[in-house]
Protein backbone atom coordinates (compact mmCIF):
# COMPACT_ATOMS: atom_id res chain seq x y z
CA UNK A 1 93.11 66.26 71.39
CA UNK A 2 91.78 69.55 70.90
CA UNK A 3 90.08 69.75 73.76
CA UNK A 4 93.72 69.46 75.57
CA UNK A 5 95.37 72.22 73.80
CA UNK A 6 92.48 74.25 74.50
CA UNK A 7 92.21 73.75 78.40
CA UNK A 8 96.56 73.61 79.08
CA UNK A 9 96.86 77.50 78.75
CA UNK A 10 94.10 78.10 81.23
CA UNK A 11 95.03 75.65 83.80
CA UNK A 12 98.46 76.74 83.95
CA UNK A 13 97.39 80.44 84.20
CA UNK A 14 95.09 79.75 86.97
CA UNK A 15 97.64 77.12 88.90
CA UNK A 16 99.84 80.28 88.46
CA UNK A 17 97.94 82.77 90.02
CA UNK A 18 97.13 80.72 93.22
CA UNK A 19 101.03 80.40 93.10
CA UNK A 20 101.52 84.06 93.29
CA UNK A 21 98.30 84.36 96.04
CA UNK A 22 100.02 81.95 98.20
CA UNK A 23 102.99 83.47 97.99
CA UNK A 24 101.75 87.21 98.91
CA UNK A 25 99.16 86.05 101.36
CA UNK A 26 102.28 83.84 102.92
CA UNK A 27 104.82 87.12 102.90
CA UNK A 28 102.43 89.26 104.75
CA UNK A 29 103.62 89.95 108.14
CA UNK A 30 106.89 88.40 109.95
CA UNK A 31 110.05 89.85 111.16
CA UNK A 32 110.24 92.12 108.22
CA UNK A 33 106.32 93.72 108.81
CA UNK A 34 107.64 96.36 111.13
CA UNK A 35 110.51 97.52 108.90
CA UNK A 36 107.88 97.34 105.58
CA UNK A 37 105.42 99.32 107.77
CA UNK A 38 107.92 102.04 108.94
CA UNK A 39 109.43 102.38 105.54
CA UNK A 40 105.64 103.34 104.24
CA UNK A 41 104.80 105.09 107.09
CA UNK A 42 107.74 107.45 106.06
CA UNK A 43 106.98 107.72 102.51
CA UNK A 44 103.59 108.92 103.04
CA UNK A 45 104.58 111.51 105.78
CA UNK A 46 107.01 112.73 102.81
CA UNK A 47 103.99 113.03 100.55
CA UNK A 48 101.85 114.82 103.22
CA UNK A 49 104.47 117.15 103.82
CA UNK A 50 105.27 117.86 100.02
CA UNK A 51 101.67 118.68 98.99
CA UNK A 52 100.96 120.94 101.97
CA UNK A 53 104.08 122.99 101.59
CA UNK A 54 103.45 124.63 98.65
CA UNK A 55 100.33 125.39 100.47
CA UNK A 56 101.60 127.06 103.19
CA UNK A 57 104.05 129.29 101.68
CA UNK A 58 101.31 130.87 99.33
């Protein structure tokens, strides 16, 4: 019965992880994509514009 307690842990971890694949790899995309997409889009154009003002001004 070892041999059981010793493989439970790892099976459950790796039944776990295909969970959370399946669930990310399912999420990708749909009605929300565009919104997701526009939201980072913004958030890196506020980075951009962060790092090259300091820039500028000197």
């Amino acid at each position: 019965m070892d041999y059981v307690s010793a493989l439970v842990p790892p099976v459950v971890m790796a039944v776990f992880f295909i969970g959370v694949v399946r669930v990310i790899v399912k999420t990708q995309g749909g009605a929300a994509k565009a919104k997701e997409d526009a939201a980072v889009d913004a958030a890196l154009a506020r980075a951009e514009g962060a790092s090259e003002s300091p820039a500028a001004g000197a």
